[in-house]
C-alpha atoms as a PDB file:
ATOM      1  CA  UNK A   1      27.245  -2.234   0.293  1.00  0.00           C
ATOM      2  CA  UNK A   2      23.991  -2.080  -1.395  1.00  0.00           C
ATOM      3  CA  UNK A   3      23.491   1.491  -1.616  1.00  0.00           C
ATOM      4  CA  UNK A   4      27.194   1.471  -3.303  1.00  0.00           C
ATOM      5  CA  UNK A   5      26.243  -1.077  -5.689  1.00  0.00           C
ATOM      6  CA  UNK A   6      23.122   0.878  -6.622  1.00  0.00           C
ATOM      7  CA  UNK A   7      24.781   4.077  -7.384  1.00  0.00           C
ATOM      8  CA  UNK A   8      27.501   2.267  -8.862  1.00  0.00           C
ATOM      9  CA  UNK A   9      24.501   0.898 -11.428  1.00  0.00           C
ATOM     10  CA  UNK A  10      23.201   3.931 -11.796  1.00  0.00           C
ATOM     11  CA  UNK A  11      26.494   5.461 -13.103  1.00  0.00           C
ATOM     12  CA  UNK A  12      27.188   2.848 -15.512  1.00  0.00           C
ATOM     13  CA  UNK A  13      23.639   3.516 -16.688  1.00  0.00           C
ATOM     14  CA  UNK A  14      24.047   7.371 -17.207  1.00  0.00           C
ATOM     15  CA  UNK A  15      26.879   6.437 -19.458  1.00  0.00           C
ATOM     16  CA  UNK A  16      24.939   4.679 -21.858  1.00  0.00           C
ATOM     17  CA  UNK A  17      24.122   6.599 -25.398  1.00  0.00           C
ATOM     18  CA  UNK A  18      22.264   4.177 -26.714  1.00  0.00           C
ATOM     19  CA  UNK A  19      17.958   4.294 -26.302  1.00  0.00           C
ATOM     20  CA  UNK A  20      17.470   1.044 -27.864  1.00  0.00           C
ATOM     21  CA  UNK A  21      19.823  -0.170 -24.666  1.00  0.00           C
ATOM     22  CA  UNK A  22      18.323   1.662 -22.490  1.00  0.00           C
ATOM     23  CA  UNK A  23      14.910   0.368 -23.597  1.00  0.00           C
ATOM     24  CA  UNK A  24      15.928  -3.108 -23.312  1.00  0.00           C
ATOM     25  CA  UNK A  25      17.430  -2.184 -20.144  1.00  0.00           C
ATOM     26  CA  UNK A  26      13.530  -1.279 -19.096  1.00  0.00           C
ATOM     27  CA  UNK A  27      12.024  -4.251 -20.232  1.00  0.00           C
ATOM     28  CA  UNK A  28      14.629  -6.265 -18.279  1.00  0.00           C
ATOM     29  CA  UNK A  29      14.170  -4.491 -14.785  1.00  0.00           C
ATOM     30  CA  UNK A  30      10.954  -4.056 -15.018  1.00  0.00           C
ATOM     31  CA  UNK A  31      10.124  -7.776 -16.064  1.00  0.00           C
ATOM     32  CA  UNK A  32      12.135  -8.918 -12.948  1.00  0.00           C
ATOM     33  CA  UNK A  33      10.740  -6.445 -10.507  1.00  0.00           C
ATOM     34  CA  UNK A  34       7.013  -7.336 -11.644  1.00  0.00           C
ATOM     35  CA  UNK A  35       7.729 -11.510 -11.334  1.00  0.00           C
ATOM     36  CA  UNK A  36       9.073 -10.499  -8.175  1.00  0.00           C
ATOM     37  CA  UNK A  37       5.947  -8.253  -6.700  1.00  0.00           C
ATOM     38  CA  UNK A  38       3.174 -10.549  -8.267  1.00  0.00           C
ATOM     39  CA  UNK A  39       2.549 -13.315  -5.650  1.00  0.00           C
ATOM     40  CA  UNK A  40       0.089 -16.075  -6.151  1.00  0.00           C
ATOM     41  CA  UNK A  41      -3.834 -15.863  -5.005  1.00  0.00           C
ATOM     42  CA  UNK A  42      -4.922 -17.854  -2.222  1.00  0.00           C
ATOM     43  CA  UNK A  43      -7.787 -20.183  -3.711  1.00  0.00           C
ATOM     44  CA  UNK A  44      -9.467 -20.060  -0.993  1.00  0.00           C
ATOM     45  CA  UNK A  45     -10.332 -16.227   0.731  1.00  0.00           C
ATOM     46  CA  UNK A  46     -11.193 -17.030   4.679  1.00  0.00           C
ATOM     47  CA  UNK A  47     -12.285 -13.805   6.809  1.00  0.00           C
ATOM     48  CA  UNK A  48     -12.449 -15.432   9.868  1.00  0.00           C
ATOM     49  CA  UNK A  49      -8.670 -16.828   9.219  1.00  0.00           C
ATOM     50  CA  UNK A  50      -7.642 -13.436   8.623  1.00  0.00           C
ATOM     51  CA  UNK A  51      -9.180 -12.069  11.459  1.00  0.00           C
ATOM     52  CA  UNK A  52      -7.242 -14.092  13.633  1.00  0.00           C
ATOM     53  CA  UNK A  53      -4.288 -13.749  11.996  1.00  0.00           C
ATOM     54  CA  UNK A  54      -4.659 -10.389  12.282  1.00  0.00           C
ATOM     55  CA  UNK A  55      -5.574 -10.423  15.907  1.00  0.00           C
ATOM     56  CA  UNK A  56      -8.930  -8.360  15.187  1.00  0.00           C
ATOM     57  CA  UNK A  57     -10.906  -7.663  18.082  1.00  0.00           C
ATOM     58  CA  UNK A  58     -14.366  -6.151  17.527  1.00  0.00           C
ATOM     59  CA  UNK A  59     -15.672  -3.027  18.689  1.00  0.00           C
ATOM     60  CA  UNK A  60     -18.150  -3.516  21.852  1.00  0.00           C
ATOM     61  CA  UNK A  61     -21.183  -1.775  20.789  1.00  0.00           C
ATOM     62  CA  UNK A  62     -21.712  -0.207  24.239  1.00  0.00           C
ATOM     63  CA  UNK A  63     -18.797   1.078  24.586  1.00  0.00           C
ATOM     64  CA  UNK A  64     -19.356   2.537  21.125  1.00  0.00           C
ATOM     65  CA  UNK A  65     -22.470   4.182  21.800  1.00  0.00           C
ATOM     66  CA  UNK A  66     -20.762   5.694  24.710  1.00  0.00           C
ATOM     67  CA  UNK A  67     -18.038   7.378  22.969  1.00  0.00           C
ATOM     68  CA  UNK A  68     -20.715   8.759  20.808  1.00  0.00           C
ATOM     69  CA  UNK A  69     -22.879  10.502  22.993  1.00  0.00           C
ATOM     70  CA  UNK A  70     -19.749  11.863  24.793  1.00  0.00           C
ATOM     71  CA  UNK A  71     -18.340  13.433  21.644  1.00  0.00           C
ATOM     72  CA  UNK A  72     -21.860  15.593  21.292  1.00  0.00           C
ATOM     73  CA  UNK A  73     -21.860  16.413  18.162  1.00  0.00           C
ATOM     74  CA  UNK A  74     -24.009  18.882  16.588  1.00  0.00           C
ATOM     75  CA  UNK A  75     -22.833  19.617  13.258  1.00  0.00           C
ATOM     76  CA  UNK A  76     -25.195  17.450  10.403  1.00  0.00           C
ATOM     77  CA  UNK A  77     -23.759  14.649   8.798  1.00  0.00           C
ATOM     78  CA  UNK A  78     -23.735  16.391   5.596  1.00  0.00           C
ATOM     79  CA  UNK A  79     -21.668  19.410   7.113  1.00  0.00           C
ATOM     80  CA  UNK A  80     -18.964  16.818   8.589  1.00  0.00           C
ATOM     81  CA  UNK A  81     -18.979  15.036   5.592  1.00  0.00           C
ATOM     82  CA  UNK A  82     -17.944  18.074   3.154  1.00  0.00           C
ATOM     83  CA  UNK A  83     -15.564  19.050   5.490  1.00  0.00           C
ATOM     84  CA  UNK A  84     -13.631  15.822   4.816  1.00  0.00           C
ATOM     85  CA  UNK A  85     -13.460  17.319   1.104  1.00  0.00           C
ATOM     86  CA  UNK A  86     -11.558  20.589   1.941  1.00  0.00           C
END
C-alpha cells in the first residue's frame, strides 16, 4: 500500500510543468522530513548509562595481550597502516 502510494506521488509529480511548484514542493518535503529527523539533545550526556544500555562489556586485557602475541605480526606499524589507504 505504501509503495503504491509512493509511486502514485511520484507520477503526479512528473506531471507537473511548473518549477516554481516544484520548488515549493521541495521546501515542503524537505521541511517535514528535517522536523521529523531532528530529535531533541539529551541535557545531560551519561557514558556509563549508555554503556549499559548498550550492554558494553570491556575487553579483558589478558586476553587481549594474548590474541596479540598469537597473531605475530611482523610487518611495522607504518606498513599496516598505509595499507589501510590502498
Amino acid at each position: 500500500m505504501l509503495h503504491s502510494k509512493k509511486l502514485h506521488l511520484i507520477h503526479q509529480i512528473l506531471q507537473i510543468n511548473d518549477e516554481a511548484l516544484i520548488d515549493e514542493l521541495i521546501v515542503q518535503v524537505k521541511s517535514k522530513t528535517l522536523g521529523q529527523i531532528i530529535k531533541p539533545i539529551h541535557p545531560h550526556f551519561d557514558l556509563e548509562a549508555i554503556k549499559r544500555a548498550q550492554g558494553h562489556q570491556p575487553i579483558n586485557k589478558a586476553e587481549f595481550d594474548q590474541l596479540i602475541k598469537e597473531l605475530d605480526i611482523q610487518e611495522p606499524l607504518e606498513d599496516l597502516l598505509a595499507m589501510l589507504t590502498k
